[in-house]
PDB file of N, CA and C in Angstrom:
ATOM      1  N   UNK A   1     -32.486 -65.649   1.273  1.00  0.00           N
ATOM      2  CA  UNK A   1     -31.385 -65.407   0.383  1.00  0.00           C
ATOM      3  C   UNK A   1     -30.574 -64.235   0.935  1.00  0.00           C
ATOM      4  N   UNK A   2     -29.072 -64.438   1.528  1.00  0.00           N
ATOM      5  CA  UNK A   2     -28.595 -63.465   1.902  1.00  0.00           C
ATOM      6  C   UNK A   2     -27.503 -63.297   1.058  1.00  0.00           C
ATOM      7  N   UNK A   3     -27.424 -61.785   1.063  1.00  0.00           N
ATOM      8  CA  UNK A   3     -26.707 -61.190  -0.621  1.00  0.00           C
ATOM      9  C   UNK A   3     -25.195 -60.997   0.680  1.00  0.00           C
ATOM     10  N   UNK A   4     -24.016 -61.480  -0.488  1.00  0.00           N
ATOM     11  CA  UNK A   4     -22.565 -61.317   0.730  1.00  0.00           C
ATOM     12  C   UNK A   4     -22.061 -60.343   0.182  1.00  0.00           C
ATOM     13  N   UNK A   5     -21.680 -59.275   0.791  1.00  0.00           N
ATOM     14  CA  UNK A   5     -21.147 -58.296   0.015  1.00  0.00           C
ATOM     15  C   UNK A   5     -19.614 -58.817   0.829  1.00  0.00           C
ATOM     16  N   UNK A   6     -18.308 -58.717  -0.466  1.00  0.00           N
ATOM     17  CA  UNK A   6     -17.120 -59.077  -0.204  1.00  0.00           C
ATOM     18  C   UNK A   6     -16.420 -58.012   0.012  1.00  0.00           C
ATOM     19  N   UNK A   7     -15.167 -58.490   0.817  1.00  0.00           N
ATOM     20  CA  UNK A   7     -13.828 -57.439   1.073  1.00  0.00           C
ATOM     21  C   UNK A   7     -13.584 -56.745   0.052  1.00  0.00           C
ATOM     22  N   UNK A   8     -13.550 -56.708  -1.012  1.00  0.00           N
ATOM     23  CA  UNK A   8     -13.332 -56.214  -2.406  1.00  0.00           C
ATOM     24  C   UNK A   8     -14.201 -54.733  -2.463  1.00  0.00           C
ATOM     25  N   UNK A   9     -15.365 -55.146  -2.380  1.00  0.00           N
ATOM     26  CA  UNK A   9     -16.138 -53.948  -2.444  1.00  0.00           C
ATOM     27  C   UNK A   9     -16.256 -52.941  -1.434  1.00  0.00           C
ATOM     28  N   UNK A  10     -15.839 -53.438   0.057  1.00  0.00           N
ATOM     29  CA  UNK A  10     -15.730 -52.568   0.851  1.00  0.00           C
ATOM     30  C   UNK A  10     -14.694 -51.606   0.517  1.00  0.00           C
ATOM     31  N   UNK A  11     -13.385 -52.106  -0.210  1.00  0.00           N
ATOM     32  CA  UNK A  11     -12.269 -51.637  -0.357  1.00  0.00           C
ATOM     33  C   UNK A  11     -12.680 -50.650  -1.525  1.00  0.00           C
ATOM     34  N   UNK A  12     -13.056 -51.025  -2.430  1.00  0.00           N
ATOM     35  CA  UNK A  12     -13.368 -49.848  -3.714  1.00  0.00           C
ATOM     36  C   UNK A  12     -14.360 -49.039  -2.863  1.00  0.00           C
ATOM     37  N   UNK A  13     -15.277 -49.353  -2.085  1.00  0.00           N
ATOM     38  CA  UNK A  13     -15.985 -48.022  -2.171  1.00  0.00           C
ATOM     39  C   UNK A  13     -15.326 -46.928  -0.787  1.00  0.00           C
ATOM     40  N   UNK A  14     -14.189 -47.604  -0.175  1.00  0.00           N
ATOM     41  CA  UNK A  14     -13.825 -46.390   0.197  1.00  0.00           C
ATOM     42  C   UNK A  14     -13.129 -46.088  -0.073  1.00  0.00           C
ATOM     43  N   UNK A  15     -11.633 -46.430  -1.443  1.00  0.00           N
ATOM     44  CA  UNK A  15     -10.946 -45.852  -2.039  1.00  0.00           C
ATOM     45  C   UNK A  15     -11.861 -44.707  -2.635  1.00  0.00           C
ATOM     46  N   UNK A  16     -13.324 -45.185  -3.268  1.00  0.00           N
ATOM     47  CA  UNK A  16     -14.241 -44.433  -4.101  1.00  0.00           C
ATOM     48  C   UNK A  16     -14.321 -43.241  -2.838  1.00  0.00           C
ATOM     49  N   UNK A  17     -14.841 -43.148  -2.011  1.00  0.00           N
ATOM     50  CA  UNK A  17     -15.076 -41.732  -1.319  1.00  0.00           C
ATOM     51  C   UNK A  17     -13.907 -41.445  -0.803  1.00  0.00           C
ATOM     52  N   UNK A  18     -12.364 -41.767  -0.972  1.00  0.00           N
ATOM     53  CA  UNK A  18     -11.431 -41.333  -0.381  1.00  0.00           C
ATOM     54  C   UNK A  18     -11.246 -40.562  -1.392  1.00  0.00           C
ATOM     55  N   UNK A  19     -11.264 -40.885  -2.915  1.00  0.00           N
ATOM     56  CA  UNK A  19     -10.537 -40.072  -4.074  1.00  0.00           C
ATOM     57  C   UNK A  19     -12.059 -38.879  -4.099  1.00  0.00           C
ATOM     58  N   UNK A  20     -12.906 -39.315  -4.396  1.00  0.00           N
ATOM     59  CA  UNK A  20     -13.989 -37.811  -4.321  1.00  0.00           C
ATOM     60  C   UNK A  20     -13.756 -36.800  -3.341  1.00  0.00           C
ATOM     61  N   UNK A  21     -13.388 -37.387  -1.833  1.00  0.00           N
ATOM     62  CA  UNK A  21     -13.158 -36.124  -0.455  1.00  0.00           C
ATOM     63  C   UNK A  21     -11.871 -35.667  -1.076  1.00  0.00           C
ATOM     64  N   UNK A  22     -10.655 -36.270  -1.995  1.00  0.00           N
ATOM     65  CA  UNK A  22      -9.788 -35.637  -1.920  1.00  0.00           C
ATOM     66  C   UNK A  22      -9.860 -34.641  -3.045  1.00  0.00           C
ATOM     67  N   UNK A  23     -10.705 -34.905  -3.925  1.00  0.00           N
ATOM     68  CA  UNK A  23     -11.194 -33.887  -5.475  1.00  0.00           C
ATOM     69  C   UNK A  23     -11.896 -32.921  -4.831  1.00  0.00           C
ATOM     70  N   UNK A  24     -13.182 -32.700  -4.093  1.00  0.00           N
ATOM     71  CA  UNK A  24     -13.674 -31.746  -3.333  1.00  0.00           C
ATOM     72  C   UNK A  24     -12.777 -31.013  -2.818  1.00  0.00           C
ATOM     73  N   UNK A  25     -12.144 -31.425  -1.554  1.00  0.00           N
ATOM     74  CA  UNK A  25     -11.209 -31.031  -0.793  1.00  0.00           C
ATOM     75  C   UNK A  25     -10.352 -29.908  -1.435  1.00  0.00           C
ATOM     76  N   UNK A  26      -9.700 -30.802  -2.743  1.00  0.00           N
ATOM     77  CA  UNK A  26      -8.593 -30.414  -3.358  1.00  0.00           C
ATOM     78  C   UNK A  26      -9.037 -28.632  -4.240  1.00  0.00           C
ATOM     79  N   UNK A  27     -10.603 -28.886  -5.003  1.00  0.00           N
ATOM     80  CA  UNK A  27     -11.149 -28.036  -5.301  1.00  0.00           C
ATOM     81  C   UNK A  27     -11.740 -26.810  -4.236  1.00  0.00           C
ATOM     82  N   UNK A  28     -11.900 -27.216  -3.498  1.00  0.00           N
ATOM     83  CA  UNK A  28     -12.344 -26.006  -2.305  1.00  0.00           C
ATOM     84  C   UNK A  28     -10.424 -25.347  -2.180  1.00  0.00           C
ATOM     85  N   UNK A  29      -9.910 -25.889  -2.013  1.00  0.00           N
ATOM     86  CA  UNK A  29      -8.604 -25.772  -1.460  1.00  0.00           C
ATOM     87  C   UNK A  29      -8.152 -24.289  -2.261  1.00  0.00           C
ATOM     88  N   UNK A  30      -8.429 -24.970  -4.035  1.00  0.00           N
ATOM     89  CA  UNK A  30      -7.908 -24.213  -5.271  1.00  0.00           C
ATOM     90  C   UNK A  30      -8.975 -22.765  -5.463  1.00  0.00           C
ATOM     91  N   UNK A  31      -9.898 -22.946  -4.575  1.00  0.00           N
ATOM     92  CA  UNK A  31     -11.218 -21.957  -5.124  1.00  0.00           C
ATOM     93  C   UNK A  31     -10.298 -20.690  -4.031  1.00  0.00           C
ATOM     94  N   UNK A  32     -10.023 -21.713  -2.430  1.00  0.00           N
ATOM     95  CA  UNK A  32      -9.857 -20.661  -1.709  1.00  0.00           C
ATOM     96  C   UNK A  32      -8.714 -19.705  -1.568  1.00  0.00           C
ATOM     97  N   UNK A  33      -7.622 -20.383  -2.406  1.00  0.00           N
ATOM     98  CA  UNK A  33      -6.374 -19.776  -3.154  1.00  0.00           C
ATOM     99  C   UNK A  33      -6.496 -18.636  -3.927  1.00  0.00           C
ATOM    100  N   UNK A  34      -7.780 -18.780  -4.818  1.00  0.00           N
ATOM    101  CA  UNK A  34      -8.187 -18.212  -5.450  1.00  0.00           C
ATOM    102  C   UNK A  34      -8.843 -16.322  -5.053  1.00  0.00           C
ATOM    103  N   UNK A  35      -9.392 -17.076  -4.383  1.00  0.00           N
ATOM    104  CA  UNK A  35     -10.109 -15.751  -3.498  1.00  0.00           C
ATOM    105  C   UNK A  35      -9.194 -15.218  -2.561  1.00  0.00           C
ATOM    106  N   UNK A  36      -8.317 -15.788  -1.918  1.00  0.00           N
ATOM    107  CA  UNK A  36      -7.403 -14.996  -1.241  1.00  0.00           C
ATOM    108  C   UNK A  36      -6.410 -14.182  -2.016  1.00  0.00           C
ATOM    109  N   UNK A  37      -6.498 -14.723  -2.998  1.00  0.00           N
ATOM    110  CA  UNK A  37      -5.505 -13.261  -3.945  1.00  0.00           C
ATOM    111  C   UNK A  37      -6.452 -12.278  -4.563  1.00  0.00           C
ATOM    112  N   UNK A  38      -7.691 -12.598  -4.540  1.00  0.00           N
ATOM    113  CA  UNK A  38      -8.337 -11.509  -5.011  1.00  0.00           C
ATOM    114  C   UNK A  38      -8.640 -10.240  -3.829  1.00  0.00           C
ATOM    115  N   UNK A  39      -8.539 -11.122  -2.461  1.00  0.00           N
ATOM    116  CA  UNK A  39      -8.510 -10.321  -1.386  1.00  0.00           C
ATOM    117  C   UNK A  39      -7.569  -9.528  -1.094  1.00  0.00           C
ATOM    118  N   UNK A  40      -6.243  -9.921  -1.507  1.00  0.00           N
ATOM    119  CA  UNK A  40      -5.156  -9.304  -1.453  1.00  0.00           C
ATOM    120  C   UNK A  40      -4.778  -8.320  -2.139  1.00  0.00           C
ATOM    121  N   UNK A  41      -4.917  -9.119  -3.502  1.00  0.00           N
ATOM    122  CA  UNK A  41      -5.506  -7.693  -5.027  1.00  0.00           C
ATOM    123  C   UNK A  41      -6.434  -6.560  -4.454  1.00  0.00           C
ATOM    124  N   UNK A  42      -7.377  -6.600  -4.019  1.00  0.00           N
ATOM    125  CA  UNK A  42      -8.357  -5.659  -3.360  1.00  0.00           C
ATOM    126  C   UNK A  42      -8.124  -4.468  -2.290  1.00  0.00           C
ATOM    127  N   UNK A  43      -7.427  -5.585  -1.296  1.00  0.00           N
ATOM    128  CA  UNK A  43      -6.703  -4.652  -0.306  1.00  0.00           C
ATOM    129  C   UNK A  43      -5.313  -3.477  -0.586  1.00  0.00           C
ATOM    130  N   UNK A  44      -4.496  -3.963  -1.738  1.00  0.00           N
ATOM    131  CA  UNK A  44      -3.962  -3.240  -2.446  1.00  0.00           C
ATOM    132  C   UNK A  44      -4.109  -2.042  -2.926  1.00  0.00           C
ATOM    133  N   UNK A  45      -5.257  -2.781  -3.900  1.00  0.00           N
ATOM    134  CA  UNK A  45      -5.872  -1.245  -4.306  1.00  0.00           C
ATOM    135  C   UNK A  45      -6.988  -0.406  -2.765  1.00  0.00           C
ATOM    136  N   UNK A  46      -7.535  -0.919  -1.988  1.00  0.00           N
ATOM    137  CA  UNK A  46      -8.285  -0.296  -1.147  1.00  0.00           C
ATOM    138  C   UNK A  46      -6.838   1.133  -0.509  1.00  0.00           C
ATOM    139  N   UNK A  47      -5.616   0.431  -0.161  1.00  0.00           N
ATOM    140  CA  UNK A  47      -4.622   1.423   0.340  1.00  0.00           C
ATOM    141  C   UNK A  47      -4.030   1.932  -0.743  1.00  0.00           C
ATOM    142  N   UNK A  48      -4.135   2.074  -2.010  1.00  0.00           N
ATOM    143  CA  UNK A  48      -3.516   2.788  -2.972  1.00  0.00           C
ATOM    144  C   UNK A  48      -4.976   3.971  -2.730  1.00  0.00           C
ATOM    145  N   UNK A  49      -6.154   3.633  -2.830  1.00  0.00           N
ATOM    146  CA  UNK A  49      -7.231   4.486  -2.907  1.00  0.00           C
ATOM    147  C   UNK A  49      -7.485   5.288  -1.597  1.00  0.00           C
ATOM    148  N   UNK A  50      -6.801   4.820  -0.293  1.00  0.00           N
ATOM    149  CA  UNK A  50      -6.967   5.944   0.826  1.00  0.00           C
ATOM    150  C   UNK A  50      -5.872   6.741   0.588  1.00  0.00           C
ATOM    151  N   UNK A  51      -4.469   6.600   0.169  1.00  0.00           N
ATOM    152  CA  UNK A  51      -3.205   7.568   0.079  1.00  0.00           C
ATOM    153  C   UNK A  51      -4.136   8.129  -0.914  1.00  0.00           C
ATOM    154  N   UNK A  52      -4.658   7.990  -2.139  1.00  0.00           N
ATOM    155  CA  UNK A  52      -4.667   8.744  -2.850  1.00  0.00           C
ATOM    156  C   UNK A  52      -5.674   9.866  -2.663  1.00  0.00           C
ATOM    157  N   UNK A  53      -6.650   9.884  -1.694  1.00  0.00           N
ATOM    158  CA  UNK A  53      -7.551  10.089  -1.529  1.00  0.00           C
ATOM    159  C   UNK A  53      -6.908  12.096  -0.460  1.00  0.00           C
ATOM    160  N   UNK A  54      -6.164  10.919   0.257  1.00  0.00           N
ATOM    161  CA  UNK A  54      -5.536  11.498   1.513  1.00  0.00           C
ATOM    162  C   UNK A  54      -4.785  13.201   0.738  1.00  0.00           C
ATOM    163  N   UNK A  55      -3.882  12.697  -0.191  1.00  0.00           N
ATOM    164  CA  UNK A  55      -3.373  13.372  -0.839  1.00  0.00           C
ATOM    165  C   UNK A  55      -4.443  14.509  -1.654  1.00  0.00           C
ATOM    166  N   UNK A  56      -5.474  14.019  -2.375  1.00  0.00           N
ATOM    167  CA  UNK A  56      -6.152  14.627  -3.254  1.00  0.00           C
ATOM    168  C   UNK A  56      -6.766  15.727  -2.059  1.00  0.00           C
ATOM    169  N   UNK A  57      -7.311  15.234  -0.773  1.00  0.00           N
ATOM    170  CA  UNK A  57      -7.099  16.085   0.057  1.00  0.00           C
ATOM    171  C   UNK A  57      -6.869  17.420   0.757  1.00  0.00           C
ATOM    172  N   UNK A  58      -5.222  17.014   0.447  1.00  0.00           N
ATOM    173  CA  UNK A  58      -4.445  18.131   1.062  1.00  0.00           C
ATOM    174  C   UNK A  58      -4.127  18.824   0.052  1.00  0.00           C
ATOM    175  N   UNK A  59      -4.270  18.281  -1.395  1.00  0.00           N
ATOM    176  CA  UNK A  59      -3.986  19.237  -2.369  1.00  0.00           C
ATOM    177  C   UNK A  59      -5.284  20.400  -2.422  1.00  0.00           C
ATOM    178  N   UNK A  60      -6.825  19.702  -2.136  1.00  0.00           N
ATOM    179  CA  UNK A  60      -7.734  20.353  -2.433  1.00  0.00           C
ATOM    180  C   UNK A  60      -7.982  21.503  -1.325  1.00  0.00           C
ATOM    181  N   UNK A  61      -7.335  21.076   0.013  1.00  0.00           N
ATOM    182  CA  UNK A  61      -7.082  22.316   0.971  1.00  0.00           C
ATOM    183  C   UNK A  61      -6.068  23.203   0.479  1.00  0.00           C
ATOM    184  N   UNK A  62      -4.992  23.180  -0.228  1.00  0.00           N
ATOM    185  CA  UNK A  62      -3.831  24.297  -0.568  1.00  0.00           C
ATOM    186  C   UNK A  62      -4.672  24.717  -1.742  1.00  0.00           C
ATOM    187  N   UNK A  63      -5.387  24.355  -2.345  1.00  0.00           N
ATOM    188  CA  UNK A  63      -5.781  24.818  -3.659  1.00  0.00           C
ATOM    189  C   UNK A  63      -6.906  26.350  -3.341  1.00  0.00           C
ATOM    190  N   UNK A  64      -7.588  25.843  -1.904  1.00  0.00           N
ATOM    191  CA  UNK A  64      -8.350  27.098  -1.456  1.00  0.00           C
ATOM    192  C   UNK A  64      -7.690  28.414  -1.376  1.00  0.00           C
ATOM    193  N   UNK A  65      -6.246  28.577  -1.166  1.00  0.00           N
ATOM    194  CA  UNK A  65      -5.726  30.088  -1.715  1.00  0.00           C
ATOM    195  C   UNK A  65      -4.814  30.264  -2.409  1.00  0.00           C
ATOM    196  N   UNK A  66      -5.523  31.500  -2.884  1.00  0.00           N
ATOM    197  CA  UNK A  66      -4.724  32.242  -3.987  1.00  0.00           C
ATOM    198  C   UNK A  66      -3.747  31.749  -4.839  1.00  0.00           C
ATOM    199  N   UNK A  67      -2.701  32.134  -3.622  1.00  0.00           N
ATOM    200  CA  UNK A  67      -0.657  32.388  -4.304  1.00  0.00           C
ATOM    201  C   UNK A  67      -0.943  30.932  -4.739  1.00  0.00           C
ATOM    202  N   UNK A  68      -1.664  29.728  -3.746  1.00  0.00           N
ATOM    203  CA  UNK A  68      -1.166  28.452  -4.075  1.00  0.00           C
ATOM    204  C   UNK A  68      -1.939  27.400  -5.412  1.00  0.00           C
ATOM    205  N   UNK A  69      -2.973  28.366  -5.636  1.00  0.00           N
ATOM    206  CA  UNK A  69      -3.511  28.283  -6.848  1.00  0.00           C
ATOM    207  C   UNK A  69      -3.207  28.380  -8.321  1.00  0.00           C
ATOM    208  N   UNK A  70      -2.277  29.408  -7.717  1.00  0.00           N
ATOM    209  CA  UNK A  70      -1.953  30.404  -9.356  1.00  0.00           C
ATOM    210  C   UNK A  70      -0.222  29.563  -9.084  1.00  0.00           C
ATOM    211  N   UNK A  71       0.307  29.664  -8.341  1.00  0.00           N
ATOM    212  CA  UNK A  71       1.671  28.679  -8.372  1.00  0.00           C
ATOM    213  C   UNK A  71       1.496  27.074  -8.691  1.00  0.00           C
ATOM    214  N   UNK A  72       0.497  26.735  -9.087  1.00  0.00           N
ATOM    215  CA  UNK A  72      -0.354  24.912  -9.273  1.00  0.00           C
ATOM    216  C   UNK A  72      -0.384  25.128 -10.561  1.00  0.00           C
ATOM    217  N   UNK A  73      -1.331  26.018 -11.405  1.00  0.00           N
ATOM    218  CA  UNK A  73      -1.749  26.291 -12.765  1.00  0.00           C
ATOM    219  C   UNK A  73      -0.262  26.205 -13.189  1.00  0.00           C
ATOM    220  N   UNK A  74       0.600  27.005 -12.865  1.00  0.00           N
ATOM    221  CA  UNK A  74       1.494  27.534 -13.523  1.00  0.00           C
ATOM    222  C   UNK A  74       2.349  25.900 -13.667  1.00  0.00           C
ATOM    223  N   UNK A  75       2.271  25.416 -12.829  1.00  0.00           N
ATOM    224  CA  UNK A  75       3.885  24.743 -12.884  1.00  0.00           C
ATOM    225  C   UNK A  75       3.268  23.357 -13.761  1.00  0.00           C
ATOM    226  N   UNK A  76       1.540  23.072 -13.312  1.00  0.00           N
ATOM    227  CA  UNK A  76       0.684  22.128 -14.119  1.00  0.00           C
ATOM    228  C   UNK A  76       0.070  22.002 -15.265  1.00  0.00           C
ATOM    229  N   UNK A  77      -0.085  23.598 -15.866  1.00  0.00           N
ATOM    230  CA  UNK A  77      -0.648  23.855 -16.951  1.00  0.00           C
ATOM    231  C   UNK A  77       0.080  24.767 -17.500  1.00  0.00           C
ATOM    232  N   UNK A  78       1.255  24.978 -17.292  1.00  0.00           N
ATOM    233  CA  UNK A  78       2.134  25.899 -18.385  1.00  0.00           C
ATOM    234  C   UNK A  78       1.222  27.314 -18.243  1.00  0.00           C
ATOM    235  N   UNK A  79       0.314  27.692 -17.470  1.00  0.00           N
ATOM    236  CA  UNK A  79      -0.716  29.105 -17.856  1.00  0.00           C
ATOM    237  C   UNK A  79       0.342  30.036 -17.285  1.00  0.00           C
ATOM    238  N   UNK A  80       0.431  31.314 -17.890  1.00  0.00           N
ATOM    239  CA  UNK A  80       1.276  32.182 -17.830  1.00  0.00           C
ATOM    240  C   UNK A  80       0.436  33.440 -18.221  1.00  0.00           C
ATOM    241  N   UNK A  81       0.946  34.844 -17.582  1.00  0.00           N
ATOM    242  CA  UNK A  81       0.583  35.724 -17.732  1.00  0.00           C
ATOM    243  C   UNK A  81       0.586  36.686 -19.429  1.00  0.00           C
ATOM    244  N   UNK A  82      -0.161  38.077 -19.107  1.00  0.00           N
ATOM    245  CA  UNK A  82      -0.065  38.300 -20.692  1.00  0.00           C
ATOM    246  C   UNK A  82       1.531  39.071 -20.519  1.00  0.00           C
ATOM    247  N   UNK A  83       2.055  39.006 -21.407  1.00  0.00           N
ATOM    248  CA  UNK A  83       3.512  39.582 -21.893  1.00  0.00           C
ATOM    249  C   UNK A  83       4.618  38.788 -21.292  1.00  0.00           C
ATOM    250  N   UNK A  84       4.481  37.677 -20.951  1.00  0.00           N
ATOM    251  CA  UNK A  84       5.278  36.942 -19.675  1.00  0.00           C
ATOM    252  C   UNK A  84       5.747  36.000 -20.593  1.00  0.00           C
ATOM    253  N   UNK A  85       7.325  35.818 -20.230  1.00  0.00           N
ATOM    254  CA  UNK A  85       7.274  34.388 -21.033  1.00  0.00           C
ATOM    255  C   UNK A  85       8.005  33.575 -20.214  1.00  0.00           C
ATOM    256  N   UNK A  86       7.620  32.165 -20.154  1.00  0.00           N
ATOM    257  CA  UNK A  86       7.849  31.206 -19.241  1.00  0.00           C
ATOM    258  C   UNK A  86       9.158  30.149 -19.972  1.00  0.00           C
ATOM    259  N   UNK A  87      10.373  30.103 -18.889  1.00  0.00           N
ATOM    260  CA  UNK A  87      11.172  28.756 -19.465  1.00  0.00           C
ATOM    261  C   UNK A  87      11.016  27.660 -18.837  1.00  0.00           C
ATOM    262  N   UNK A  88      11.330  26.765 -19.049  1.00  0.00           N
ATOM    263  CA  UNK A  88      10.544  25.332 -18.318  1.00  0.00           C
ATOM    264  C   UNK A  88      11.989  24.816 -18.469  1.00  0.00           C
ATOM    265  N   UNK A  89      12.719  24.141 -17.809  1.00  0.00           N
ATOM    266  CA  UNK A  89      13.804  23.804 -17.233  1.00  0.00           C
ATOM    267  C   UNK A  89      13.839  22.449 -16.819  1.00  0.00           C
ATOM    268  N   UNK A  90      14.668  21.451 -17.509  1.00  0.00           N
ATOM    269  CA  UNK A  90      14.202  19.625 -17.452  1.00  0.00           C
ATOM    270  C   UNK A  90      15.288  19.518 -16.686  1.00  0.00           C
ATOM    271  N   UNK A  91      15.331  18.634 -15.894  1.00  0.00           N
ATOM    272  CA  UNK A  91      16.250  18.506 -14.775  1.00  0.00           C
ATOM    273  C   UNK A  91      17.022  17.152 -15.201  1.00  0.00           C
TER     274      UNK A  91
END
């Protein structure tokens, strides 16, 4: 007894694995879209976090003297001396 498998079925079953490779496909495609903006998002912030870093830096080297200490407080924290009075001037 030999079973005939017809033209018909050859045809559905590789429409059948043509439409699954293209759903996989299509889903890997959308995952990797995905992750490349998160890579991008990332790298963003990675160079927002070295400038800032860079900066925090050079502020924390000027902050080691004196004059440039007490000229930081002042202009950042309003701190002012005793009998002194400070105007603050909006540009």
């Amino acid at each position: 007894m030999k079973i005939r498998i017809g033209r018909r079925f050859w045809i559905l079953l590789t429409a059948g694995i043509v439409v699954f490779s293209v759903f996989v496909i299509g889903r890997n495609a959308l995952h990797a879209v995905k992750i490349k903006r998160q890579i991008n998002g990332l790298e963003r912030q990675y160079d927002f976090y070295v400038e800032k870093i860079a900066q925090d830096s050079t502020l924390l080297e000027r902050l080691r003297y004196d004059d440039y200490l007490e000229e930081y407080a002042r202009e950042h924290y309003h701190m002012q001396r005793r009998n002194e009075h400070v105007y603050i001037l909006e540009e």
